[in-house]
N, C-alpha and C. Protein backbone atom coordinates (compact mmCIF):
# COMPACT_ATOMS: atom_id res chain seq x y z
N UNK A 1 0.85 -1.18 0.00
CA UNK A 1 0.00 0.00 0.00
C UNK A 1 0.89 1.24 0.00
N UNK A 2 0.58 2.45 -0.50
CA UNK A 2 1.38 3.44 -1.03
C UNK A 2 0.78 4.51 -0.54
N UNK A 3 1.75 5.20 0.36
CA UNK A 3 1.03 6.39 0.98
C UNK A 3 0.26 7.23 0.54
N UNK A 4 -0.45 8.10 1.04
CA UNK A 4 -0.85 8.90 0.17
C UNK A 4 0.04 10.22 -0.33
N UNK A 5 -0.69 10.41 -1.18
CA UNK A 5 0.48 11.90 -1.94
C UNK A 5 -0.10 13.32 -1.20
N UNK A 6 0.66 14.09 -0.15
CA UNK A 6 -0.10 15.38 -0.25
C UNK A 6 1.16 16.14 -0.80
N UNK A 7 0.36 17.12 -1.51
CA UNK A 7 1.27 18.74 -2.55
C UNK A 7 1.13 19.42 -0.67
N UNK A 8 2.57 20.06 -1.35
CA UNK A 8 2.21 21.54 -0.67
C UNK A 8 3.09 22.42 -1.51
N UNK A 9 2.71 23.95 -1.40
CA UNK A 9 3.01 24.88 -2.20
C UNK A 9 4.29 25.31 -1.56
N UNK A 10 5.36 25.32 -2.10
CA UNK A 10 6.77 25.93 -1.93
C UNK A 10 6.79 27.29 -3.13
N UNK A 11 6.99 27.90 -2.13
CA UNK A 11 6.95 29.27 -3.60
C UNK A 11 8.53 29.08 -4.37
N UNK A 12 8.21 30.04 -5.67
CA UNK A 12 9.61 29.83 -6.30
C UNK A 12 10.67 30.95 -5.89
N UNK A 13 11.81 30.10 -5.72
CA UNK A 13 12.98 31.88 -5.71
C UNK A 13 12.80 32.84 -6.97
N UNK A 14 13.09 33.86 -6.34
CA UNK A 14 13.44 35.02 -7.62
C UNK A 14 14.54 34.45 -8.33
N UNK A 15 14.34 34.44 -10.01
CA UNK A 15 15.18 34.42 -10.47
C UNK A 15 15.39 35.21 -11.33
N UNK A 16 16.56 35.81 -11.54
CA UNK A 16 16.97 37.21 -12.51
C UNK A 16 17.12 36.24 -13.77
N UNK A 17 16.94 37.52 -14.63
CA UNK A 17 17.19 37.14 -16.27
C UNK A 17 18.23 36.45 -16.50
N UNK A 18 18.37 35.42 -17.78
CA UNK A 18 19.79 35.15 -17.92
C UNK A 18 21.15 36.38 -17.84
N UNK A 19 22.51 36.29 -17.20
CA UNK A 19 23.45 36.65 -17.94
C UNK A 19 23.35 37.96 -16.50
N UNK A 20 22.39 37.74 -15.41
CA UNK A 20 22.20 38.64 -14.47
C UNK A 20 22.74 38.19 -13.14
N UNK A 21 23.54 38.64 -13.04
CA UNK A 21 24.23 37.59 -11.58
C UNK A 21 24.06 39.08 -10.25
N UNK A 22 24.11 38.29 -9.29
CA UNK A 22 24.45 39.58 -7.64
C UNK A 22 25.47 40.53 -8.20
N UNK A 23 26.54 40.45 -8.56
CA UNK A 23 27.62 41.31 -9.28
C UNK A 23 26.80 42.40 -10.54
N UNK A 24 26.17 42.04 -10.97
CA UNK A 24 25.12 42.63 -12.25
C UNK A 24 24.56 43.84 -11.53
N UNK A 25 23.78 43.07 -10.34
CA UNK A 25 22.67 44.00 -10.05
C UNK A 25 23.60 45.08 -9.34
N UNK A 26 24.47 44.75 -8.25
CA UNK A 26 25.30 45.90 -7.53
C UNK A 26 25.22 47.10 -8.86
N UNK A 27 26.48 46.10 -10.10
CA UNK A 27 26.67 47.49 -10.93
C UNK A 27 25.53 48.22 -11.45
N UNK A 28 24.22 47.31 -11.75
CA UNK A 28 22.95 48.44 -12.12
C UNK A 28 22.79 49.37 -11.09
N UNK A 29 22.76 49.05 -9.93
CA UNK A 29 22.65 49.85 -8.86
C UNK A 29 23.35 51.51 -9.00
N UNK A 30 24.45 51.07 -9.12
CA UNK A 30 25.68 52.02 -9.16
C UNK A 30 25.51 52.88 -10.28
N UNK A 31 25.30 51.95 -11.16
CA UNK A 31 24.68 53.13 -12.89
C UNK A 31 23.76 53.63 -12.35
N UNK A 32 22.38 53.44 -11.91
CA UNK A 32 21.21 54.17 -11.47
C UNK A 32 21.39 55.26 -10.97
N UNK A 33 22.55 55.58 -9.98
CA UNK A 33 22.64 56.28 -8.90
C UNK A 33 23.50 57.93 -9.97
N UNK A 34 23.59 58.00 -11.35
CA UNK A 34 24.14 59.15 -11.56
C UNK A 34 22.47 59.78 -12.02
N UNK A 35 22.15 58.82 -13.10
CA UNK A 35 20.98 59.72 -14.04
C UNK A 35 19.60 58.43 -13.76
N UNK A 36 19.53 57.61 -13.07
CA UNK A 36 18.28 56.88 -12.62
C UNK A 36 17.94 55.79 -14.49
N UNK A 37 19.09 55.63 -15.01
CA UNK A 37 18.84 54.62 -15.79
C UNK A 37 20.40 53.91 -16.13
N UNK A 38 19.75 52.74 -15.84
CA UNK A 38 21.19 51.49 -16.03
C UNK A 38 20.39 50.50 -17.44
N UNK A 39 21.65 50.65 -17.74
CA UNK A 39 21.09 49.42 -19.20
C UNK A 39 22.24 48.50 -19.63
N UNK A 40 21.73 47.64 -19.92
CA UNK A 40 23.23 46.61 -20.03
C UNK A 40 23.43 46.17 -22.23
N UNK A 41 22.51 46.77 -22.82
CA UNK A 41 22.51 46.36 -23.68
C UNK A 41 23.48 48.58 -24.62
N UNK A 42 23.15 49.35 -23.91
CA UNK A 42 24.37 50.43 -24.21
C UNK A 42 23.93 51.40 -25.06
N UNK A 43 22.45 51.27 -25.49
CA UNK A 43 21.54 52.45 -26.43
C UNK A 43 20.54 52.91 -25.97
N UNK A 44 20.07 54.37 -26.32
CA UNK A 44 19.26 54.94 -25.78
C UNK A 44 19.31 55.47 -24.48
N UNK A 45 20.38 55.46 -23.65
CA UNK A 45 20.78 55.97 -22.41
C UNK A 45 20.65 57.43 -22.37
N UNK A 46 20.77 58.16 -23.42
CA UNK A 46 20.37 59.83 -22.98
C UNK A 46 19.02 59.77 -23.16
N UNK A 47 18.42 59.31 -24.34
CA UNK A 47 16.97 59.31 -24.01
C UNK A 47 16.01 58.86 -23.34
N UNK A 48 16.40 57.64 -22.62
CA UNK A 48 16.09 57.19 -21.46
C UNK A 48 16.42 57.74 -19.92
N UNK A 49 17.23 58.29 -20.30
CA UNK A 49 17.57 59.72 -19.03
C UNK A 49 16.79 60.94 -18.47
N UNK A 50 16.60 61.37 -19.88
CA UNK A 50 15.72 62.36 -20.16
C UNK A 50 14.13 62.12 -19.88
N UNK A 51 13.55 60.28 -20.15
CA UNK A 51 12.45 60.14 -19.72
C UNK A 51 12.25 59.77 -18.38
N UNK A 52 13.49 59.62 -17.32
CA UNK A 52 12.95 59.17 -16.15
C UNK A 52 13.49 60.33 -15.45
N UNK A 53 14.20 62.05 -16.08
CA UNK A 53 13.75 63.00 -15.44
C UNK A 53 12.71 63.87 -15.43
N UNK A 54 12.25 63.49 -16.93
CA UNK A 54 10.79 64.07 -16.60
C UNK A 54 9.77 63.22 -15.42
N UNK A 55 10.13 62.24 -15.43
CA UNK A 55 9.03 61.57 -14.56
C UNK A 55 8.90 61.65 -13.68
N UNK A 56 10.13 61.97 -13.02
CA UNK A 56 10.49 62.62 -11.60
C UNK A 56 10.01 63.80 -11.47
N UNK A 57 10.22 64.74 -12.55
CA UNK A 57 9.79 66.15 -12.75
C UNK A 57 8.20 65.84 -12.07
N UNK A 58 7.94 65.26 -12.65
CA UNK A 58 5.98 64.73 -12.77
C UNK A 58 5.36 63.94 -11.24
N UNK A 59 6.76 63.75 -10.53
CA UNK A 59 6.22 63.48 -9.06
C UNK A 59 5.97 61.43 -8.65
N UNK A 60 7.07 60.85 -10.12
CA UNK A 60 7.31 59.44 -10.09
C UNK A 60 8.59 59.54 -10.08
N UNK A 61 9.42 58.72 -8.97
CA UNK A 61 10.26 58.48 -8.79
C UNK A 61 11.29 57.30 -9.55
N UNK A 62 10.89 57.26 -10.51
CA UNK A 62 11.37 56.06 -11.34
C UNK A 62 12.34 55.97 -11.98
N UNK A 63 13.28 54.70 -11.85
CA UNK A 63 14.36 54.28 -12.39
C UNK A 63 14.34 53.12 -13.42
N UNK A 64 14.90 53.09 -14.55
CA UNK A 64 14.90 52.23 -15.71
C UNK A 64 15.77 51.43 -15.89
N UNK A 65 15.93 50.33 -15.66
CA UNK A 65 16.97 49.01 -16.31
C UNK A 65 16.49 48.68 -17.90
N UNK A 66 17.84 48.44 -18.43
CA UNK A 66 17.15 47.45 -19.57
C UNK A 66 18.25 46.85 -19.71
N UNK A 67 17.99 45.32 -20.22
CA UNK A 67 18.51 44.35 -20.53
C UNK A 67 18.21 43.61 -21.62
N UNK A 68 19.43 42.89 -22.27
CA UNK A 68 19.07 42.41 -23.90
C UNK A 68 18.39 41.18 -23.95
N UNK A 69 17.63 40.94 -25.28
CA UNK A 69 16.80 39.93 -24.94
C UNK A 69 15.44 40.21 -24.30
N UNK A 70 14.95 38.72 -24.21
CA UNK A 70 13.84 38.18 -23.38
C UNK A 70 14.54 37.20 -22.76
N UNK A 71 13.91 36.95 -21.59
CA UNK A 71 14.16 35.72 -20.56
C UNK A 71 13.36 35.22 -20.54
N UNK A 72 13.62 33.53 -20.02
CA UNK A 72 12.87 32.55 -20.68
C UNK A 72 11.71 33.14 -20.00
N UNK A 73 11.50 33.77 -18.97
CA UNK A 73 10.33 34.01 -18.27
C UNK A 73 10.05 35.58 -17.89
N UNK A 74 8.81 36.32 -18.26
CA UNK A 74 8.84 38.01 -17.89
C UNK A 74 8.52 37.80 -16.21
N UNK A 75 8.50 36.85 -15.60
CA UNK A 75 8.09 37.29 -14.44
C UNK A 75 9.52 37.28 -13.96
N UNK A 76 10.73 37.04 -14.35
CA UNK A 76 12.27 37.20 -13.96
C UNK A 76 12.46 38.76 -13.89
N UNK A 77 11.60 39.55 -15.30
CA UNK A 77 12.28 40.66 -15.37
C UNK A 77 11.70 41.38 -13.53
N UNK A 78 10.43 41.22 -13.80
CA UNK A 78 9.97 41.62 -12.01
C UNK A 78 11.06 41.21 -11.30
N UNK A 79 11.25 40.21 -10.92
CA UNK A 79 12.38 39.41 -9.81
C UNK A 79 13.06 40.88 -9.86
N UNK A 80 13.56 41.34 -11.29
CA UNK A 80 15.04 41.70 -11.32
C UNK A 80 14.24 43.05 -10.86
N UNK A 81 13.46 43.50 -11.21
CA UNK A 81 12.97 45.17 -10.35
C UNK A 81 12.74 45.34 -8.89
N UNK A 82 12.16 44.09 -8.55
CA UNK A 82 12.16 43.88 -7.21
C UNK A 82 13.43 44.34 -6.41
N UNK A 83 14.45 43.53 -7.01
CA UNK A 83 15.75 43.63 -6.10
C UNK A 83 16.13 45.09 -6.38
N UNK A 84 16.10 45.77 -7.23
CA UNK A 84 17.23 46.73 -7.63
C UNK A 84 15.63 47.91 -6.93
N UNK A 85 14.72 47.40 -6.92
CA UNK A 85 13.57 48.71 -5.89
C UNK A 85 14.39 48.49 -4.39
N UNK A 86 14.62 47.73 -3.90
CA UNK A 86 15.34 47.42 -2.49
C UNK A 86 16.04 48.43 -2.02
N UNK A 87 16.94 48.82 -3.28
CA UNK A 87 17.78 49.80 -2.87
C UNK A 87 17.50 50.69 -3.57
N UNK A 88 16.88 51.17 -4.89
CA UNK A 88 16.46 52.51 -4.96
C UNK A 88 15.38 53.30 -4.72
N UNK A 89 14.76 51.96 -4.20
CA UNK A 89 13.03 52.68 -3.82
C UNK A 89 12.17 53.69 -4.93
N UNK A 90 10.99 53.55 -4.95
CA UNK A 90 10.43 54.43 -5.58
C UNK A 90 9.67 53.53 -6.38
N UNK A 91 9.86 54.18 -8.03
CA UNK A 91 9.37 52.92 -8.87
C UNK A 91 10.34 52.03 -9.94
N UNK A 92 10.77 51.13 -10.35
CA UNK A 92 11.58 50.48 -11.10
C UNK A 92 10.70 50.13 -12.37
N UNK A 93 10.90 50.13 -13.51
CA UNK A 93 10.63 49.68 -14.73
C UNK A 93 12.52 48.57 -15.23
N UNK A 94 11.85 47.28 -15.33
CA UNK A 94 13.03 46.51 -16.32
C UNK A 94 12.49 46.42 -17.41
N UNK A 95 13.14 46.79 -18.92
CA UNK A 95 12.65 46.73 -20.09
C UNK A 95 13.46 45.35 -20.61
N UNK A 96 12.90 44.30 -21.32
CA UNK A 96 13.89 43.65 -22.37
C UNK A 96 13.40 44.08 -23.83
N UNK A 97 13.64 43.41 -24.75
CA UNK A 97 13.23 43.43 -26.26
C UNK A 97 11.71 42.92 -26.28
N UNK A 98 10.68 42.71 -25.65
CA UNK A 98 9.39 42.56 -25.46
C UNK A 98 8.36 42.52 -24.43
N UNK A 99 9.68 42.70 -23.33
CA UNK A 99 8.58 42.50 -22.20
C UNK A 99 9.13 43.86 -21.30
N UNK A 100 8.39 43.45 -19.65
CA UNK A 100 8.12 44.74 -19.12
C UNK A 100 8.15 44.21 -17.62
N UNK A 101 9.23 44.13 -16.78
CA UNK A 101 8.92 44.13 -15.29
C UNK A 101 8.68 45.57 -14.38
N UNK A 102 7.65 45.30 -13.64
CA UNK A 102 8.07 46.73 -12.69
C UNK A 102 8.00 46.16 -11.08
N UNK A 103 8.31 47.07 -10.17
CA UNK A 103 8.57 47.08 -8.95
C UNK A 103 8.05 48.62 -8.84
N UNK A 104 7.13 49.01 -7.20
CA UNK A 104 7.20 50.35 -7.06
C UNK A 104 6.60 50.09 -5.37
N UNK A 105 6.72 51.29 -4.74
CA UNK A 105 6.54 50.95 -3.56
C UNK A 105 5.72 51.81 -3.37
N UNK A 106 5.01 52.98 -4.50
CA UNK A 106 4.18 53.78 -4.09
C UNK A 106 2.93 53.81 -4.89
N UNK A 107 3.15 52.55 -6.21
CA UNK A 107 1.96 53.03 -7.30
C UNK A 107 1.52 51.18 -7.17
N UNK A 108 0.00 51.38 -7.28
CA UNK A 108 -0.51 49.98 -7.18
C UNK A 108 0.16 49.25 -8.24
N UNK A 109 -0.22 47.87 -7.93
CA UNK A 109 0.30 46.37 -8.59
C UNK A 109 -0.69 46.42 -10.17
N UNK A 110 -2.03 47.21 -10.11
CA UNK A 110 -3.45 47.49 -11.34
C UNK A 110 -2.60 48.34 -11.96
N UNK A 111 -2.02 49.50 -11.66
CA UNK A 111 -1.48 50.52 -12.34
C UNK A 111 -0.51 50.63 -12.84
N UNK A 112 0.34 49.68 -12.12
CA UNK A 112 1.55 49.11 -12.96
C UNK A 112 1.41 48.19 -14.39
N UNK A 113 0.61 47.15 -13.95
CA UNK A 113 0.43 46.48 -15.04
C UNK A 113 -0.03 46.58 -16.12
N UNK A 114 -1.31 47.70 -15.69
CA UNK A 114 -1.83 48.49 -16.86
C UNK A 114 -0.89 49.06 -18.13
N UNK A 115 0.08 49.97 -17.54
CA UNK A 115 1.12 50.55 -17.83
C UNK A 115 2.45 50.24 -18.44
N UNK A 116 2.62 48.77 -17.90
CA UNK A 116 2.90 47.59 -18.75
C UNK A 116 3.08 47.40 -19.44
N UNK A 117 1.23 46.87 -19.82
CA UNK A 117 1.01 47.04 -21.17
C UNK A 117 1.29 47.41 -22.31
N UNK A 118 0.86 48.62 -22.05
CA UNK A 118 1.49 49.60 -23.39
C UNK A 118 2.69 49.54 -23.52
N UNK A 119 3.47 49.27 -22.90
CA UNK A 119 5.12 49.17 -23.06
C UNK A 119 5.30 47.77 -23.48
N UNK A 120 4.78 46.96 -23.77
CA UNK A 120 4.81 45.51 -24.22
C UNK A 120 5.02 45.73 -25.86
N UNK A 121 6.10 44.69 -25.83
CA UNK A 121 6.02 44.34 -28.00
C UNK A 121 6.96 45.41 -28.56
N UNK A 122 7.73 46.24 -27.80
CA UNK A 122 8.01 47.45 -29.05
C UNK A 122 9.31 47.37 -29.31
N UNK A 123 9.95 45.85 -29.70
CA UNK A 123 10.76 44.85 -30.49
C UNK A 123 12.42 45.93 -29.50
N UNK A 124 12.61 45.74 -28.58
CA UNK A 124 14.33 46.26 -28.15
C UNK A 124 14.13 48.20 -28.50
N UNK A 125 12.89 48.63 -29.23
CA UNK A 125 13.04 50.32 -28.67
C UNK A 125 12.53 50.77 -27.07
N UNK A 126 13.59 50.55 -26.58
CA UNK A 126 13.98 50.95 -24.82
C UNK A 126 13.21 52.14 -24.76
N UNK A 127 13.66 53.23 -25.50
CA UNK A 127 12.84 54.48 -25.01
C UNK A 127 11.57 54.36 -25.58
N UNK A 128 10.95 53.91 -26.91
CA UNK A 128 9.77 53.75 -27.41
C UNK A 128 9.01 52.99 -25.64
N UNK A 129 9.38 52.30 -24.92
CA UNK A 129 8.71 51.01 -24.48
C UNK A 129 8.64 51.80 -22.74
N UNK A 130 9.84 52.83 -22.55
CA UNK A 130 9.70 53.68 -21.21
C UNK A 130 9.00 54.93 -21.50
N UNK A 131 8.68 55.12 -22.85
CA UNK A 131 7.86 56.67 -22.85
C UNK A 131 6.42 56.38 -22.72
N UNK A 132 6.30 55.18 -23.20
CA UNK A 132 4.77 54.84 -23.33
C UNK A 132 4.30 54.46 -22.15
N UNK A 133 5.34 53.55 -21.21
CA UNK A 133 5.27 52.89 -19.81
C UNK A 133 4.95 54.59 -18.52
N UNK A 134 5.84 55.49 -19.03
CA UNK A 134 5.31 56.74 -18.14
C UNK A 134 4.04 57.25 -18.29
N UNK A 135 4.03 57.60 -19.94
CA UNK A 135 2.42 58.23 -20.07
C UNK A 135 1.28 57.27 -20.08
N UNK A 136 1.56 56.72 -19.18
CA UNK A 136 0.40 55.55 -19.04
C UNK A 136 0.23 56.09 -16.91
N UNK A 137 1.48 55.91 -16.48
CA UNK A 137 1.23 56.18 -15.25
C UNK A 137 1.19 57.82 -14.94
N UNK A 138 1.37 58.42 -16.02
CA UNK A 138 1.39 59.83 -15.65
C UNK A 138 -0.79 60.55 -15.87
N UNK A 139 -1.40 59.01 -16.62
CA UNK A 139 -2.53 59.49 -16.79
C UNK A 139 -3.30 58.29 -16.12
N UNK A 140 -3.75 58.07 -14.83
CA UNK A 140 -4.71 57.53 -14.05
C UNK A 140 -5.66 57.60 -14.02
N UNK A 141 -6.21 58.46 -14.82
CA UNK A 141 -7.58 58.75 -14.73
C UNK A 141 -8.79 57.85 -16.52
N UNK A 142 -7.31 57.35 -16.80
CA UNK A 142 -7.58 55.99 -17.79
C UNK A 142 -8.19 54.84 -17.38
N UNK A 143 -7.14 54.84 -15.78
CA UNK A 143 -7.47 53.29 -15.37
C UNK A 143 -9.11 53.74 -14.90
N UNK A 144 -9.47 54.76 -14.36
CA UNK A 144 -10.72 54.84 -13.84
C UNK A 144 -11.86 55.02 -14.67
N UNK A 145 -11.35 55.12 -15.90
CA UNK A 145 -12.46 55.58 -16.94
C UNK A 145 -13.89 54.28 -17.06
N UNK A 146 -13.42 53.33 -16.58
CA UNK A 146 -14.57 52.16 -16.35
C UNK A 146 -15.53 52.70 -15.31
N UNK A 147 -15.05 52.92 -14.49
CA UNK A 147 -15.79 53.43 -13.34
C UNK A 147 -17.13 54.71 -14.37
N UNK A 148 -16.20 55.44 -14.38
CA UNK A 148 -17.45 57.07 -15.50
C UNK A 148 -18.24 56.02 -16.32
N UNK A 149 -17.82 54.82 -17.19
CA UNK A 149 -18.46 53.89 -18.19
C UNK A 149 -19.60 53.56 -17.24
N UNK A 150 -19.30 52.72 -16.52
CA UNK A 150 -20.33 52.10 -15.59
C UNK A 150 -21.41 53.24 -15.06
N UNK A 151 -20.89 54.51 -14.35
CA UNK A 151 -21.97 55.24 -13.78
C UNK A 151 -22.63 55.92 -14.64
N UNK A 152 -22.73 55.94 -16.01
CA UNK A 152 -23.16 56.35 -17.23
C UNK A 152 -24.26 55.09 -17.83
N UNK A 153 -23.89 54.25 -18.03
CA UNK A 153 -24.55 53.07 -18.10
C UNK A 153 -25.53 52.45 -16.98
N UNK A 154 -25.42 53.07 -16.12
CA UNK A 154 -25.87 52.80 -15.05
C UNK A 154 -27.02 54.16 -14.92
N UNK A 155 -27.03 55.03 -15.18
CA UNK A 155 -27.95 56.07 -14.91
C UNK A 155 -28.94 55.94 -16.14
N UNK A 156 -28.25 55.65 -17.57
CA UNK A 156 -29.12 55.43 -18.54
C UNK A 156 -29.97 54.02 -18.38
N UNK A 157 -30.04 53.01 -17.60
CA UNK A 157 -30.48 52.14 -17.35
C UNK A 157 -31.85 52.59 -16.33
N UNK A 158 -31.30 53.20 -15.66
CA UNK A 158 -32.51 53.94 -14.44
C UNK A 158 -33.42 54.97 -15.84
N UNK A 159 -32.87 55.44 -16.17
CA UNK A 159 -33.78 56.51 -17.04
C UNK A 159 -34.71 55.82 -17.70
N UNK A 160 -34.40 54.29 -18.28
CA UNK A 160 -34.81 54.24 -19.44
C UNK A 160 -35.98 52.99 -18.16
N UNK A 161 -36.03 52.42 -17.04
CA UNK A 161 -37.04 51.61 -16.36
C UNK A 161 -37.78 53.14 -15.75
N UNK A 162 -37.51 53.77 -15.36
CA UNK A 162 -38.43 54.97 -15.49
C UNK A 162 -39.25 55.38 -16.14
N UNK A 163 -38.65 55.93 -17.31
CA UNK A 163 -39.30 55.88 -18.46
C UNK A 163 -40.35 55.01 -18.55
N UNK A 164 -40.07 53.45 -19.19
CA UNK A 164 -40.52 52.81 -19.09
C UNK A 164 -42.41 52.76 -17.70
N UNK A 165 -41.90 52.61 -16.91
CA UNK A 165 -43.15 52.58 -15.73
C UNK A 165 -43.83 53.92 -16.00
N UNK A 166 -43.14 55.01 -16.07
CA UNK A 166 -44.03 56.43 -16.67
C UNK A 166 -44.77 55.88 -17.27
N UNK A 167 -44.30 55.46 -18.92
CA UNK A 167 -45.65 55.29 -19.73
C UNK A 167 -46.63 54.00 -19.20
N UNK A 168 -46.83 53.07 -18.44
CA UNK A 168 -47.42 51.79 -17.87
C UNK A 168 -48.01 52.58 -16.91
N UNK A 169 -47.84 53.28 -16.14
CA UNK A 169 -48.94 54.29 -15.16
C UNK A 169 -49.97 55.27 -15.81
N UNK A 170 -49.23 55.87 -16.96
CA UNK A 170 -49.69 56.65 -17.78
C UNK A 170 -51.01 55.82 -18.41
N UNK A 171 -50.93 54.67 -19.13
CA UNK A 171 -51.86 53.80 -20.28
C UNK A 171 -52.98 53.15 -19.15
N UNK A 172 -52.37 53.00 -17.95
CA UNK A 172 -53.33 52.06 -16.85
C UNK A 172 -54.48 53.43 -16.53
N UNK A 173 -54.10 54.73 -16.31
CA UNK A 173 -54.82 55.51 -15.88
C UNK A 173 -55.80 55.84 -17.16
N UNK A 174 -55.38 56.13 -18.17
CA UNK A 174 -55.76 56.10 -19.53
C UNK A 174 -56.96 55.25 -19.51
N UNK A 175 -56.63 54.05 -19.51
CA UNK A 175 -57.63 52.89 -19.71
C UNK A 175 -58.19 53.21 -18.59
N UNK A 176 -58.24 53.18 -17.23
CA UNK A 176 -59.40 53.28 -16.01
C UNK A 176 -60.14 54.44 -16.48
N UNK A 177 -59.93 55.44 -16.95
CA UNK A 177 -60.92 56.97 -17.46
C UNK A 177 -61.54 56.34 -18.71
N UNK A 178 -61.02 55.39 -19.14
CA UNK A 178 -62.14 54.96 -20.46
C UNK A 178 -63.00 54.54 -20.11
N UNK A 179 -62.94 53.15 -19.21
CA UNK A 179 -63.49 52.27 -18.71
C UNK A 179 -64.63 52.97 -17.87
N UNK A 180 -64.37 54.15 -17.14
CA UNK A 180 -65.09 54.56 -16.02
C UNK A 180 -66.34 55.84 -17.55
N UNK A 181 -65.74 56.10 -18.16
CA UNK A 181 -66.36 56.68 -19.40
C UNK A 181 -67.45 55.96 -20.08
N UNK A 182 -67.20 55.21 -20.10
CA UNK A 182 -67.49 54.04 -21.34
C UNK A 182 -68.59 53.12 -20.30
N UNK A 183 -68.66 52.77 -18.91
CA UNK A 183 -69.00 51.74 -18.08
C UNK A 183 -71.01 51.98 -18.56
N UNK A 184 -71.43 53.37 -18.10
CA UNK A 184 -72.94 53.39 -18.67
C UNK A 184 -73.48 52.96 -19.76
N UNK A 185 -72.74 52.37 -21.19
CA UNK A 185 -73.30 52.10 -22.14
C UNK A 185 -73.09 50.69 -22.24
N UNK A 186 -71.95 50.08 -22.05
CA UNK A 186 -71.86 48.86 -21.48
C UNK A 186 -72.27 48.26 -20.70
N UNK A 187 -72.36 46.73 -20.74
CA UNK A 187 -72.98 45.65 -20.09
C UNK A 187 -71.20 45.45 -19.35
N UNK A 188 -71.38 44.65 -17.84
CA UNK A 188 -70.42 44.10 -17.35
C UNK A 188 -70.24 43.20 -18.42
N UNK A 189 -68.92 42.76 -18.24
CA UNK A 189 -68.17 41.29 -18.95
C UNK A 189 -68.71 40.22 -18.43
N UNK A 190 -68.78 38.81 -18.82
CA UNK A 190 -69.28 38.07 -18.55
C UNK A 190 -68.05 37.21 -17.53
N UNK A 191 -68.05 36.50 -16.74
CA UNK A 191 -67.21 35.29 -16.44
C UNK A 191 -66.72 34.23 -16.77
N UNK A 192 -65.84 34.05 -17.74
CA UNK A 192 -65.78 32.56 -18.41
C UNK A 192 -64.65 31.61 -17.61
N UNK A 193 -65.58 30.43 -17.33
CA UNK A 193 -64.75 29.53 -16.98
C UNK A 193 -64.94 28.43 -18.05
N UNK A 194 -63.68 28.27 -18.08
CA UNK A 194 -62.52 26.95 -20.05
C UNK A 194 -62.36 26.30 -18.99
């Protein structure tokens, strides 16, 4: 007889992108710390400079990695924002050639991902993939735009069962003034029982 099998959930370690070792991240660290963007692949560094001082300008504290490639997995590139938010705090964006990790300690986990998004696919253009990733968090009032959808949809729904019962009060009263009109020339209805 063969025991029984129980699972239990062991979470997974962080693992950084290929080609990313503890030595890696120190030196991203250290790049971060002049102009708030480290990149290991060596292009787009002024213009990626320029987008994470405006962002700061704009009251986001955010720092940019990018690294070449994809890893076998985008939830590595997170791993790798995670660690390098540790020590710069604020918000982290890791870019590769398609994907998008972030880390932030002040903007939700919805707003990040949202933001993401749009920075997803834009084939290794680093700054194409961090300009779009800011003006996504620099406009919040996107993510809420469901909310205005809904209370819009939601009021035209009330208008229109309103509506609706208006005219059904309206036709019932209608018909009782006929009926009460009409009752002297008429015979009652008969009773049929089928």
């Amino acid at each position: 007889m063969t025991a029984p099998h129980t699972s239990v959930f062991t979470p997974m370690a962080a693992e950084l992108p290929p080609n990313v070792t503890a030595d890696t991240v120190s030196s991203l660290n250290a790049d971060l710390a002049d102009d708030h963007v480290a990149t290991l692949t060596g292009k787009d560094k002024a213009e990626l400079a320029a987008i994470a001082a405006d962002a700061r300008a704009h009251g986001v504290p955010l720092s940019i990695v990018v690294v070449p490639g994809n890893p076998g997995h985008d939830s590595s590139l997170r791993d790798l924002a995670t660690e390098v938010g540790e020590t710069q705090h604020g918000t982290v964006v890791v870019l590769s050639d398609d994907w998008v990790g972030t880390y932030s300690d002040s903007i939700s986990r919805v707003q990040l991902e949202w933001a993401e998004d749009g920075a997803k696919e834009t084939h290794g253009k680093s700054a194409e993939a961090a300009g779009l990733f800011v003006s996504r968090l620099e406009t919040p009032e996107s993510v809420s735009s469901w909310t205005a959808i809904t209370c819009v949809l939601l009021a035209g729904t009330l208008a229109v069962v309103g509506g609706l019962y208006w005219v059904k009060a309206r036709r019932a009263r209608e018909d009782a003034t006929a009926a009460a009109l009409g009752s002297g020339d008429r015979q009652p209805p008969r009773a049929s029982f089928l």
